[in-house]
PDB file of N, CA and C in Angstrom:
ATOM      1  N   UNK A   1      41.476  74.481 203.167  1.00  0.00           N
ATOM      2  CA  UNK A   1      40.523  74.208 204.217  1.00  0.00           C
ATOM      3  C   UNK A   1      40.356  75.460 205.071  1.00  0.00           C
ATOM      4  N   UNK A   2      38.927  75.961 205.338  1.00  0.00           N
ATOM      5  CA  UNK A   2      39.030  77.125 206.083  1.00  0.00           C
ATOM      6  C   UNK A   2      38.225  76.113 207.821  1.00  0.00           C
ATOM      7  N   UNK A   3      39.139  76.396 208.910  1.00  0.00           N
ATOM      8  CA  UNK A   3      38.675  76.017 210.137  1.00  0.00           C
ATOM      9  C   UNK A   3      37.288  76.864 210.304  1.00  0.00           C
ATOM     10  N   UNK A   4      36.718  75.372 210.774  1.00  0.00           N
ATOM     11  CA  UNK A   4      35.492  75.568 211.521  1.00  0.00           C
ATOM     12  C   UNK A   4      35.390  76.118 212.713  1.00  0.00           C
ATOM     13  N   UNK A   5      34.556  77.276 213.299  1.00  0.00           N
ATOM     14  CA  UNK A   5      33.873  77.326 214.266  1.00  0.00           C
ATOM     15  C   UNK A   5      33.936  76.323 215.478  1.00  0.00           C
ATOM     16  N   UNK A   6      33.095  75.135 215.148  1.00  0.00           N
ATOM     17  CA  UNK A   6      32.643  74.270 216.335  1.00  0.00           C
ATOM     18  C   UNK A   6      34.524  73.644 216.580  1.00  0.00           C
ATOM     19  N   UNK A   7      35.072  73.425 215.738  1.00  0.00           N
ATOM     20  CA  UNK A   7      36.855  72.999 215.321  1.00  0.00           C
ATOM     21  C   UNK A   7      37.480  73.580 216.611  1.00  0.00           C
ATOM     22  N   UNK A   8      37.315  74.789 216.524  1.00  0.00           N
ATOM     23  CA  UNK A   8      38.037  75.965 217.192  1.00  0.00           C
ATOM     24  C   UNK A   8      37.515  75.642 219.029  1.00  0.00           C
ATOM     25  N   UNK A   9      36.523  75.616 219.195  1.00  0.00           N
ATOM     26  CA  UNK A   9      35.748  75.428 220.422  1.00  0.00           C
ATOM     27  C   UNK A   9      36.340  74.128 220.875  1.00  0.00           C
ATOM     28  N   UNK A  10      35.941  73.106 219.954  1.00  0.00           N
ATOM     29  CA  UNK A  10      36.356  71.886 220.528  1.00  0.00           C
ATOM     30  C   UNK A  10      37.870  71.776 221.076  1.00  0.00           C
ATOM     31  N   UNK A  11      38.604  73.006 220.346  1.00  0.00           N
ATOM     32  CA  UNK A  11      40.179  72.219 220.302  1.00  0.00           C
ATOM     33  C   UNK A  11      40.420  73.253 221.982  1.00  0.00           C
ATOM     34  N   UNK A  12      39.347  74.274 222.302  1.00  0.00           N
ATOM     35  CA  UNK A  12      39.702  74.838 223.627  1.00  0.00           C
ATOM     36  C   UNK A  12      39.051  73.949 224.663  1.00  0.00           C
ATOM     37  N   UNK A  13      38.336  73.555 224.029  1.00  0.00           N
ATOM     38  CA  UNK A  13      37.332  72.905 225.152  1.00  0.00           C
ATOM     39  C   UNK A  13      36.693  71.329 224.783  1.00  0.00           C
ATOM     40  N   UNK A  14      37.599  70.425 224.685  1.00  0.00           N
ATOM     41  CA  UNK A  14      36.980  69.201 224.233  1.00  0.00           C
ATOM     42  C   UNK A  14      35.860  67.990 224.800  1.00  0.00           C
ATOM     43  N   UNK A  15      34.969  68.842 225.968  1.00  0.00           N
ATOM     44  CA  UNK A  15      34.180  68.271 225.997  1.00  0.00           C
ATOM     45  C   UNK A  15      33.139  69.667 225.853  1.00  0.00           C
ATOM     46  N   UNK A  16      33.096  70.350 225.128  1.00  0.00           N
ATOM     47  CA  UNK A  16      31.959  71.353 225.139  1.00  0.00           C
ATOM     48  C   UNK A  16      30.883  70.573 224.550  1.00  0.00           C
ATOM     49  N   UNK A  17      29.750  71.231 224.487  1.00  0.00           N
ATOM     50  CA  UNK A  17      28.220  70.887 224.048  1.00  0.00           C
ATOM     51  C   UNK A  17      27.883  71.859 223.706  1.00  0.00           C
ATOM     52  N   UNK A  18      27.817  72.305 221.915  1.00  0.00           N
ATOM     53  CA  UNK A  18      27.522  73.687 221.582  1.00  0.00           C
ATOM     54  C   UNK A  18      26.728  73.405 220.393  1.00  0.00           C
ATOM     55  N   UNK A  19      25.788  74.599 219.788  1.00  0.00           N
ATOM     56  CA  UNK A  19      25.150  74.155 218.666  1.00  0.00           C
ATOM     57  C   UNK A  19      25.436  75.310 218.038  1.00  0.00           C
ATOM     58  N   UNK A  20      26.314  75.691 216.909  1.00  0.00           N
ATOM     59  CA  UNK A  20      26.880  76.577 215.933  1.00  0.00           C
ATOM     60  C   UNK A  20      25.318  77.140 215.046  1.00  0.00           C
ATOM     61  N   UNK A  21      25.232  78.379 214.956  1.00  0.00           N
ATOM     62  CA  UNK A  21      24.257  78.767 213.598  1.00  0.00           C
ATOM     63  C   UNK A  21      24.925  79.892 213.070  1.00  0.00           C
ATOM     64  N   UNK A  22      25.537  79.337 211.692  1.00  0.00           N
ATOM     65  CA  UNK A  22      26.042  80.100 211.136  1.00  0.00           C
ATOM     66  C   UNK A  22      27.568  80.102 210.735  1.00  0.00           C
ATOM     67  N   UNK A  23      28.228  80.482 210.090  1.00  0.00           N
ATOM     68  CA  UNK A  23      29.946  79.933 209.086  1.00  0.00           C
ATOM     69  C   UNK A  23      30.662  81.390 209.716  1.00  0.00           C
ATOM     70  N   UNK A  24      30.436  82.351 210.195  1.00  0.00           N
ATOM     71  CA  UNK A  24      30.880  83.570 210.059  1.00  0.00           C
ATOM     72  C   UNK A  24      31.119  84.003 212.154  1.00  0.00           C
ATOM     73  N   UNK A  25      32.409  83.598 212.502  1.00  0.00           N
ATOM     74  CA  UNK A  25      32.024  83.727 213.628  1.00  0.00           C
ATOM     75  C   UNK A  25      31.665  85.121 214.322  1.00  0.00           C
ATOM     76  N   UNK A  26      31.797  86.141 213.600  1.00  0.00           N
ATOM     77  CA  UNK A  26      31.643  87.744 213.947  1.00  0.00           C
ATOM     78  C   UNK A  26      29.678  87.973 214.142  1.00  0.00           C
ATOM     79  N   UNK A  27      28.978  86.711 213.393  1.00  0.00           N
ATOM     80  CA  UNK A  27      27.503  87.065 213.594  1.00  0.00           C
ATOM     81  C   UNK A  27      26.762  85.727 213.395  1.00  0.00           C
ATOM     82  N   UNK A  28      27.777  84.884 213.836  1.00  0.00           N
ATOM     83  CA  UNK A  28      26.594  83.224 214.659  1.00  0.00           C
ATOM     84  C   UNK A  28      26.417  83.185 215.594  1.00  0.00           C
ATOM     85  N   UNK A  29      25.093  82.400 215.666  1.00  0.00           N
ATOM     86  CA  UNK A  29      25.243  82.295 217.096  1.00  0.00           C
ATOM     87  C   UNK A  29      25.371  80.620 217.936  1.00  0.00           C
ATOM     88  N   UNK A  30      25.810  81.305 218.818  1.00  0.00           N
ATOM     89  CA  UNK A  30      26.351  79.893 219.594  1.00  0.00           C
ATOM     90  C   UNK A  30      25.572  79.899 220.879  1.00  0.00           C
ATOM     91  N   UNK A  31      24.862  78.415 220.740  1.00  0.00           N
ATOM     92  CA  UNK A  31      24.027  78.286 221.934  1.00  0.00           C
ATOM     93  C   UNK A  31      25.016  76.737 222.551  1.00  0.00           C
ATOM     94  N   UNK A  32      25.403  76.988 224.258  1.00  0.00           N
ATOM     95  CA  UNK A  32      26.268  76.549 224.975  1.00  0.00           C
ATOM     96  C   UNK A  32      24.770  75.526 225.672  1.00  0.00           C
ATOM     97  N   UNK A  33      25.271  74.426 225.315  1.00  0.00           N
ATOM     98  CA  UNK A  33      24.790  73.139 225.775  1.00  0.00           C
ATOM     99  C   UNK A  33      25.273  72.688 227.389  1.00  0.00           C
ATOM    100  N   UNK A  34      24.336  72.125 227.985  1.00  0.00           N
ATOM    101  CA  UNK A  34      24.716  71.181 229.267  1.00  0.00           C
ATOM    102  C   UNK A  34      25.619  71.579 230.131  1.00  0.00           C
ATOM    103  N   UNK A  35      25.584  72.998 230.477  1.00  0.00           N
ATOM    104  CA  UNK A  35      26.306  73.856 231.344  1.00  0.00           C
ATOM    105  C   UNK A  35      27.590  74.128 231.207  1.00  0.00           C
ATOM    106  N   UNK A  36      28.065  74.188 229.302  1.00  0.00           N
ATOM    107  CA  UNK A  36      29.309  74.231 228.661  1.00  0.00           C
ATOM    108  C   UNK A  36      29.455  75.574 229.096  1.00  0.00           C
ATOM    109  N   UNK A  37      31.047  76.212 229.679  1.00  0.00           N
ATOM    110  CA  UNK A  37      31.113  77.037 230.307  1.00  0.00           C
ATOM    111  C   UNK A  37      31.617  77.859 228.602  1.00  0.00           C
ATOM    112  N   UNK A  38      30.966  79.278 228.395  1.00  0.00           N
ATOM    113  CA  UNK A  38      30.773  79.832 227.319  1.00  0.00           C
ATOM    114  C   UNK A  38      32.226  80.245 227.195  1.00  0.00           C
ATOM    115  N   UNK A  39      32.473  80.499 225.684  1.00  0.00           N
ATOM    116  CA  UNK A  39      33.880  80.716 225.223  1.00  0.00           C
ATOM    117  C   UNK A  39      33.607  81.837 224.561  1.00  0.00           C
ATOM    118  N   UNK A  40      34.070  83.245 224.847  1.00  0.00           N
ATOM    119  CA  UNK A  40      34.271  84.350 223.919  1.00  0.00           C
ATOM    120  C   UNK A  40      34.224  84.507 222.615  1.00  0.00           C
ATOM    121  N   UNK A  41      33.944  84.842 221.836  1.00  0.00           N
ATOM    122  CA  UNK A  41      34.035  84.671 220.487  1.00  0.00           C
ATOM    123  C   UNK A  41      35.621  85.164 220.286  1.00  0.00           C
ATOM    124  N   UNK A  42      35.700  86.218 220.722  1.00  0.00           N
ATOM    125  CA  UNK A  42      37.397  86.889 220.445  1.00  0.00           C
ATOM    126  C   UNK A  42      38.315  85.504 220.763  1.00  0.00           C
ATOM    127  N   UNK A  43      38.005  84.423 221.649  1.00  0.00           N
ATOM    128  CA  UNK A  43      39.166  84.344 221.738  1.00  0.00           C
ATOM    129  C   UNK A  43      38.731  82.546 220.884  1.00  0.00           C
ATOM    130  N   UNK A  44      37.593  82.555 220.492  1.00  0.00           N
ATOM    131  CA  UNK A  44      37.574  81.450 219.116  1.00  0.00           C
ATOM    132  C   UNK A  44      38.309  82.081 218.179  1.00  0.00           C
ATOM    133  N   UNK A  45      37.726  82.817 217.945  1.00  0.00           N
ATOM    134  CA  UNK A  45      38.562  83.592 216.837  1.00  0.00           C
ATOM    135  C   UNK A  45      39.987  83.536 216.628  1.00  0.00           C
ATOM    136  N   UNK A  46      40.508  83.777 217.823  1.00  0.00           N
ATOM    137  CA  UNK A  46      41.918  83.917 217.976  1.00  0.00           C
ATOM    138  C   UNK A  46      42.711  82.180 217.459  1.00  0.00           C
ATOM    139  N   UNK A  47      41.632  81.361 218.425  1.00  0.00           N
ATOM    140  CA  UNK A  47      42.067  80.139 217.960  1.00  0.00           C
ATOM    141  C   UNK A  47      41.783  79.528 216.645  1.00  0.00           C
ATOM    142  N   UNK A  48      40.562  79.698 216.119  1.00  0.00           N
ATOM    143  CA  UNK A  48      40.646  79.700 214.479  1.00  0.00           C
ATOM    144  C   UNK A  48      41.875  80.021 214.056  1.00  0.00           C
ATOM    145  N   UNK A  49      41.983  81.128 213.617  1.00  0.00           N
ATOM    146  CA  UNK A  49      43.380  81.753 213.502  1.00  0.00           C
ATOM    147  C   UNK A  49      45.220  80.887 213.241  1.00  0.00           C
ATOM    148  N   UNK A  50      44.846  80.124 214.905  1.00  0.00           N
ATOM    149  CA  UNK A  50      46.076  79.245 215.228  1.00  0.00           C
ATOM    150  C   UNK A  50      45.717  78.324 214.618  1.00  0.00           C
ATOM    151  N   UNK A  51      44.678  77.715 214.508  1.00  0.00           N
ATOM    152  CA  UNK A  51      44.235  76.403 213.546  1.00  0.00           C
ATOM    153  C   UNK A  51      44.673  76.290 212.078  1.00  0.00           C
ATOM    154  N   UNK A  52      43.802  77.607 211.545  1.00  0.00           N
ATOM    155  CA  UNK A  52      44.683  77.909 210.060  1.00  0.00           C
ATOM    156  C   UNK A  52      45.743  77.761 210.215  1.00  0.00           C
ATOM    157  N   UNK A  53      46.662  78.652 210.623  1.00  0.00           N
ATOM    158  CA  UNK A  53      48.192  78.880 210.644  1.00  0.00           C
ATOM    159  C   UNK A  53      48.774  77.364 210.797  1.00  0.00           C
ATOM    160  N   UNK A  54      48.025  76.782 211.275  1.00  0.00           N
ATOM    161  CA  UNK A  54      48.970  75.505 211.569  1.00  0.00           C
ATOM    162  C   UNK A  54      48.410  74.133 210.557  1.00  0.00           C
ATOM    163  N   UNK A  55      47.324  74.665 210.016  1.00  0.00           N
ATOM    164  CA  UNK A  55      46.811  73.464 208.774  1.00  0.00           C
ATOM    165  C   UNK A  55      48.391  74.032 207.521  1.00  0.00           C
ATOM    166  N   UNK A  56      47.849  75.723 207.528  1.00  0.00           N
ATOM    167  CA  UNK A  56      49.061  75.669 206.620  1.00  0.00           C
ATOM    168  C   UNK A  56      50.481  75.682 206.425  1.00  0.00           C
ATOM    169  N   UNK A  57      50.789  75.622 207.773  1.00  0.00           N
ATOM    170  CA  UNK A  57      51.646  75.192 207.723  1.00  0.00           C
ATOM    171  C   UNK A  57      52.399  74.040 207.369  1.00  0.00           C
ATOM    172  N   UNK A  58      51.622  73.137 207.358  1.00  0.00           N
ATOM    173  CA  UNK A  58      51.641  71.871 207.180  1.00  0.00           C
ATOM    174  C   UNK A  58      51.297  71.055 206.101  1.00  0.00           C
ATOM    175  N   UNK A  59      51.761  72.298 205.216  1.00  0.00           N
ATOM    176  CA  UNK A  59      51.089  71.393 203.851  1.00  0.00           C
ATOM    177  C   UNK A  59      51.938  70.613 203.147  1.00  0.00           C
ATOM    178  N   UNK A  60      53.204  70.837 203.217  1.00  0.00           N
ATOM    179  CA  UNK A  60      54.663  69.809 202.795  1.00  0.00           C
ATOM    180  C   UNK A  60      54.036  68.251 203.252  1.00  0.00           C
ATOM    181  N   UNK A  61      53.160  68.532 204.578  1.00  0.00           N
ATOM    182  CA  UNK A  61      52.866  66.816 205.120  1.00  0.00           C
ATOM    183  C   UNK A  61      52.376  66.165 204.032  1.00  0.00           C
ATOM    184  N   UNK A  62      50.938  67.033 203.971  1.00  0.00           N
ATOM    185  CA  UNK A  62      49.604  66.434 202.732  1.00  0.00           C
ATOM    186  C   UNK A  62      50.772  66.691 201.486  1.00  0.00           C
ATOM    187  N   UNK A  63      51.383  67.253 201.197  1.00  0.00           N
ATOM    188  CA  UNK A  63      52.027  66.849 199.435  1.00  0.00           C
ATOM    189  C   UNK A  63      52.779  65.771 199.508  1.00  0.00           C
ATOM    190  N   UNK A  64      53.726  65.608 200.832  1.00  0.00           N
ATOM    191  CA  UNK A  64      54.220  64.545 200.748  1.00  0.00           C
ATOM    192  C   UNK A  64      53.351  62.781 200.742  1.00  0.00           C
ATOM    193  N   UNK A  65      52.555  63.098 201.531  1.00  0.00           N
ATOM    194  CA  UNK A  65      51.494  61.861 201.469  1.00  0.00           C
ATOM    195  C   UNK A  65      51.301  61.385 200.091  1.00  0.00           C
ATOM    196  N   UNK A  66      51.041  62.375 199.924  1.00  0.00           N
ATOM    197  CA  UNK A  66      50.165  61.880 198.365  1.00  0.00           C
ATOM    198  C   UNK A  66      51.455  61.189 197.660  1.00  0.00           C
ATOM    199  N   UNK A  67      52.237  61.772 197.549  1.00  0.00           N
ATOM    200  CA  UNK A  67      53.205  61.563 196.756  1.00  0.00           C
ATOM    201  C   UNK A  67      54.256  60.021 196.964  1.00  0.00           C
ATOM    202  N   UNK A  68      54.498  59.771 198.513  1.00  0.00           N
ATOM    203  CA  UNK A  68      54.976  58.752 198.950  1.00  0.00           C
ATOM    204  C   UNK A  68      54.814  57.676 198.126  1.00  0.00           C
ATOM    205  N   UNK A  69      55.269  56.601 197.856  1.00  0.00           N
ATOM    206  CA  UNK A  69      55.767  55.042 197.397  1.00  0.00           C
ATOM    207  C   UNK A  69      54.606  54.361 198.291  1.00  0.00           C
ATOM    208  N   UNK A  70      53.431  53.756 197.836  1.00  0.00           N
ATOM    209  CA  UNK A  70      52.898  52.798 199.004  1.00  0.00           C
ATOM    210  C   UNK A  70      53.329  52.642 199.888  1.00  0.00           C
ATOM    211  N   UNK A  71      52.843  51.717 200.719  1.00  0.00           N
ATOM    212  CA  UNK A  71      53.767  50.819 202.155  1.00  0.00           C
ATOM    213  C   UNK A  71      54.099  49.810 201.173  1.00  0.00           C
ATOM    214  N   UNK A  72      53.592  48.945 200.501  1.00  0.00           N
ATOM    215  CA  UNK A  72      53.613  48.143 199.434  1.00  0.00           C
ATOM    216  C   UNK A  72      54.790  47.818 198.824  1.00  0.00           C
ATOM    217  N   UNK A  73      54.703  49.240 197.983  1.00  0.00           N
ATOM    218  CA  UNK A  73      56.004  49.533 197.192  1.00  0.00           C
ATOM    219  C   UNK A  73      57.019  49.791 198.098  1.00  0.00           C
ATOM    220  N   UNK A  74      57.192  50.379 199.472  1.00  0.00           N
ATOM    221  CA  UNK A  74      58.139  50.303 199.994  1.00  0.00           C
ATOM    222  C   UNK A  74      59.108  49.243 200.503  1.00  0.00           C
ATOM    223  N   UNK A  75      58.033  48.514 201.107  1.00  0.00           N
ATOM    224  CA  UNK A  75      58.306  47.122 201.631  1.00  0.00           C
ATOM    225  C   UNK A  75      59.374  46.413 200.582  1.00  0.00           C
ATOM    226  N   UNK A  76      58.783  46.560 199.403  1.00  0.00           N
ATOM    227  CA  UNK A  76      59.147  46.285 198.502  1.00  0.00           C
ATOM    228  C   UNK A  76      60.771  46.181 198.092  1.00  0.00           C
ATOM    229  N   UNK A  77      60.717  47.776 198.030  1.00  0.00           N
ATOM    230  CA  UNK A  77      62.150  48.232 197.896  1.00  0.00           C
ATOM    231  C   UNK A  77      63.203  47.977 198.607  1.00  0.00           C
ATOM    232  N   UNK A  78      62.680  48.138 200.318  1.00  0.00           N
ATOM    233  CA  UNK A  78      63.294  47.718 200.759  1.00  0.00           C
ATOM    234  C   UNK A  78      63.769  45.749 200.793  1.00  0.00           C
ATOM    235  N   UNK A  79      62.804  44.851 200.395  1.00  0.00           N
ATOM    236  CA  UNK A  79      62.906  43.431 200.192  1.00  0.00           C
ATOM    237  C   UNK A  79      63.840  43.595 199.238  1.00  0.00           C
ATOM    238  N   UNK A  80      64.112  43.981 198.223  1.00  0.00           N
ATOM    239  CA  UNK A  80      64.627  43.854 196.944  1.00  0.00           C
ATOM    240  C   UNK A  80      65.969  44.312 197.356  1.00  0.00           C
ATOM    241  N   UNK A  81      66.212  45.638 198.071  1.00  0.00           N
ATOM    242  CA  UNK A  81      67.716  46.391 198.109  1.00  0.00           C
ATOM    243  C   UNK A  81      68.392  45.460 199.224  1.00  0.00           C
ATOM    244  N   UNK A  82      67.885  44.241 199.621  1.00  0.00           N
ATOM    245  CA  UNK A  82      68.623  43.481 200.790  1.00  0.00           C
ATOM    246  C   UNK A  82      68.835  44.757 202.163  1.00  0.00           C
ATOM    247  N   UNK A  83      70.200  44.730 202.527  1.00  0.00           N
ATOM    248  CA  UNK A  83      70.922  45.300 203.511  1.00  0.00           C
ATOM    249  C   UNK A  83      70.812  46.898 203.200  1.00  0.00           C
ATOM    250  N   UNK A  84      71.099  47.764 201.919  1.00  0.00           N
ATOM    251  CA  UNK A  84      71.637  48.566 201.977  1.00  0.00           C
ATOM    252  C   UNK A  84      70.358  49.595 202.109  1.00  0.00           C
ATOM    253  N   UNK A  85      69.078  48.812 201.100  1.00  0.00           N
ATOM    254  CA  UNK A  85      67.951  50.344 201.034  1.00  0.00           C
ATOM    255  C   UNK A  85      68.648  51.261 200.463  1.00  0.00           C
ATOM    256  N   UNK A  86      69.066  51.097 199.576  1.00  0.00           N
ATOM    257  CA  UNK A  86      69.354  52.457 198.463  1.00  0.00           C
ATOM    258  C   UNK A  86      68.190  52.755 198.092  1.00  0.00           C
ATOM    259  N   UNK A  87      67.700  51.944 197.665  1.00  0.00           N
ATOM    260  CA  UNK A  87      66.483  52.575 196.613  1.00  0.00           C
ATOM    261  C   UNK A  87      65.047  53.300 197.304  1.00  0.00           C
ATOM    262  N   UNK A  88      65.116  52.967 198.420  1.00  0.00           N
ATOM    263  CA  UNK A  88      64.210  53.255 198.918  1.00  0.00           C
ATOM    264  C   UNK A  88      64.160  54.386 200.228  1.00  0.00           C
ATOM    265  N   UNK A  89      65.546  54.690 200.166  1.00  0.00           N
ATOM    266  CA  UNK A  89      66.159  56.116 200.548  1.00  0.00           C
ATOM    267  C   UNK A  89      65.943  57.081 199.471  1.00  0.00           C
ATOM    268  N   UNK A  90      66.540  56.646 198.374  1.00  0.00           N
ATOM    269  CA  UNK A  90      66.423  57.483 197.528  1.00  0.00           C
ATOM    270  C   UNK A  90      64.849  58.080 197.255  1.00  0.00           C
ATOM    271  N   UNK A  91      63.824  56.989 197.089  1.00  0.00           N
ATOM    272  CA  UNK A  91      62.542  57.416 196.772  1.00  0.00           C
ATOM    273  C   UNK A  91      62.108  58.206 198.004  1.00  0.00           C
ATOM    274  N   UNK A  92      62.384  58.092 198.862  1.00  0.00           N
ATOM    275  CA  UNK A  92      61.753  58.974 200.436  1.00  0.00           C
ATOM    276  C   UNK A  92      62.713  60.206 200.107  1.00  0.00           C
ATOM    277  N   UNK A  93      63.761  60.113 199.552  1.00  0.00           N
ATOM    278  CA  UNK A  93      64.692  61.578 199.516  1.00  0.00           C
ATOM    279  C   UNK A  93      63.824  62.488 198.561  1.00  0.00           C
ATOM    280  N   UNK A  94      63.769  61.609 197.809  1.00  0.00           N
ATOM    281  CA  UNK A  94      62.989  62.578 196.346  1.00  0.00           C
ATOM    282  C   UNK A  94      61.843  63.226 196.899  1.00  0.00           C
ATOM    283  N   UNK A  95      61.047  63.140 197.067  1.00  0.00           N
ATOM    284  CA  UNK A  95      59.440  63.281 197.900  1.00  0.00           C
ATOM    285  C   UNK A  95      60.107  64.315 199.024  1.00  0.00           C
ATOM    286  N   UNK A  96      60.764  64.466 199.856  1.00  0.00           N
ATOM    287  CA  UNK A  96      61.551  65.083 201.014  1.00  0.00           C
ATOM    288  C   UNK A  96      62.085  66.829 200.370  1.00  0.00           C
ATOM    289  N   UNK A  97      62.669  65.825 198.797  1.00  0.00           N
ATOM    290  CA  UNK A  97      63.596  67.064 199.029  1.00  0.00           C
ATOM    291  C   UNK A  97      63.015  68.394 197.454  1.00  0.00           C
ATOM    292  N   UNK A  98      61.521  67.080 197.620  1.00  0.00           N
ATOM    293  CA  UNK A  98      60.862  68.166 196.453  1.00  0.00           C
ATOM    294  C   UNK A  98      59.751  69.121 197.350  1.00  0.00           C
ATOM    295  N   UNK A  99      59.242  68.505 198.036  1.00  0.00           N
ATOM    296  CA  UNK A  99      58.300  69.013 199.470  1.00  0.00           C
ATOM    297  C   UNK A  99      58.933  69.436 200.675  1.00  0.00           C
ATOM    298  N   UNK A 100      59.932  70.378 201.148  1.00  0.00           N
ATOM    299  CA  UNK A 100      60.769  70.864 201.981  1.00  0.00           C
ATOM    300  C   UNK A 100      59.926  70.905 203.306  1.00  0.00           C
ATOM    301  N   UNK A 101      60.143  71.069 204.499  1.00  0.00           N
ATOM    302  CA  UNK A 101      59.676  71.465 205.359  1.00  0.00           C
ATOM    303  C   UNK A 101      60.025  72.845 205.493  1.00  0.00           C
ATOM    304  N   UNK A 102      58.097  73.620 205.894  1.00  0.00           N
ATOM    305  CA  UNK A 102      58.264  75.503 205.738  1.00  0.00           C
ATOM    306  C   UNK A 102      59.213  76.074 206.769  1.00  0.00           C
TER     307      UNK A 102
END
């Protein structure tokens, strides 16, 4: 996923009113809506930047998602293992300890 522009604005300024033209923030232009107090491009930029860094950081989350046991199947496991939840430690371990946190 490459962060958006309007992404970046919103996450400084979440009630801005802006209309983005253009994917490239070095030569769009940004027209500031309803007396949205204007945001630098340098320092969108900067926050793009932190946005990436922190989608990718976070990608152990999204592999683990995918990968997880339903709620379903969990419920499950856990109904079935009574008291102890072995099994359903184990399946959250597996997923955990194949997808590490970075």
């Amino acid at each position: 996923m490459t962060v958006k522009i309007t992404n970046a604005i919103l996450s400084i300024n979440p009630n801005a009113e802006v209309v983005v033209r253009g994917d490239n923030i070095d030569n769009c232009t940004i027209q500031w809506d309803n007396n949205t107090k204007e945001i630098s491009k340098a320092n969108i930029k900067t926050k793009m930047a932190e946005l990436q860094a922190d989608y990718e950081a976070k990608q152990y989350q999204r592999n683990r998602a995918s990968e997880y046991p339903s709620i379903g199947e969990q419920l499950d496991l856990i109904y079935h293992a009574g008291q102890g939840g072995d099994a359903f430690q184990a399946a959250i371990k597996a997923v955990k300890d194949k997808h590490p946190k970075g």
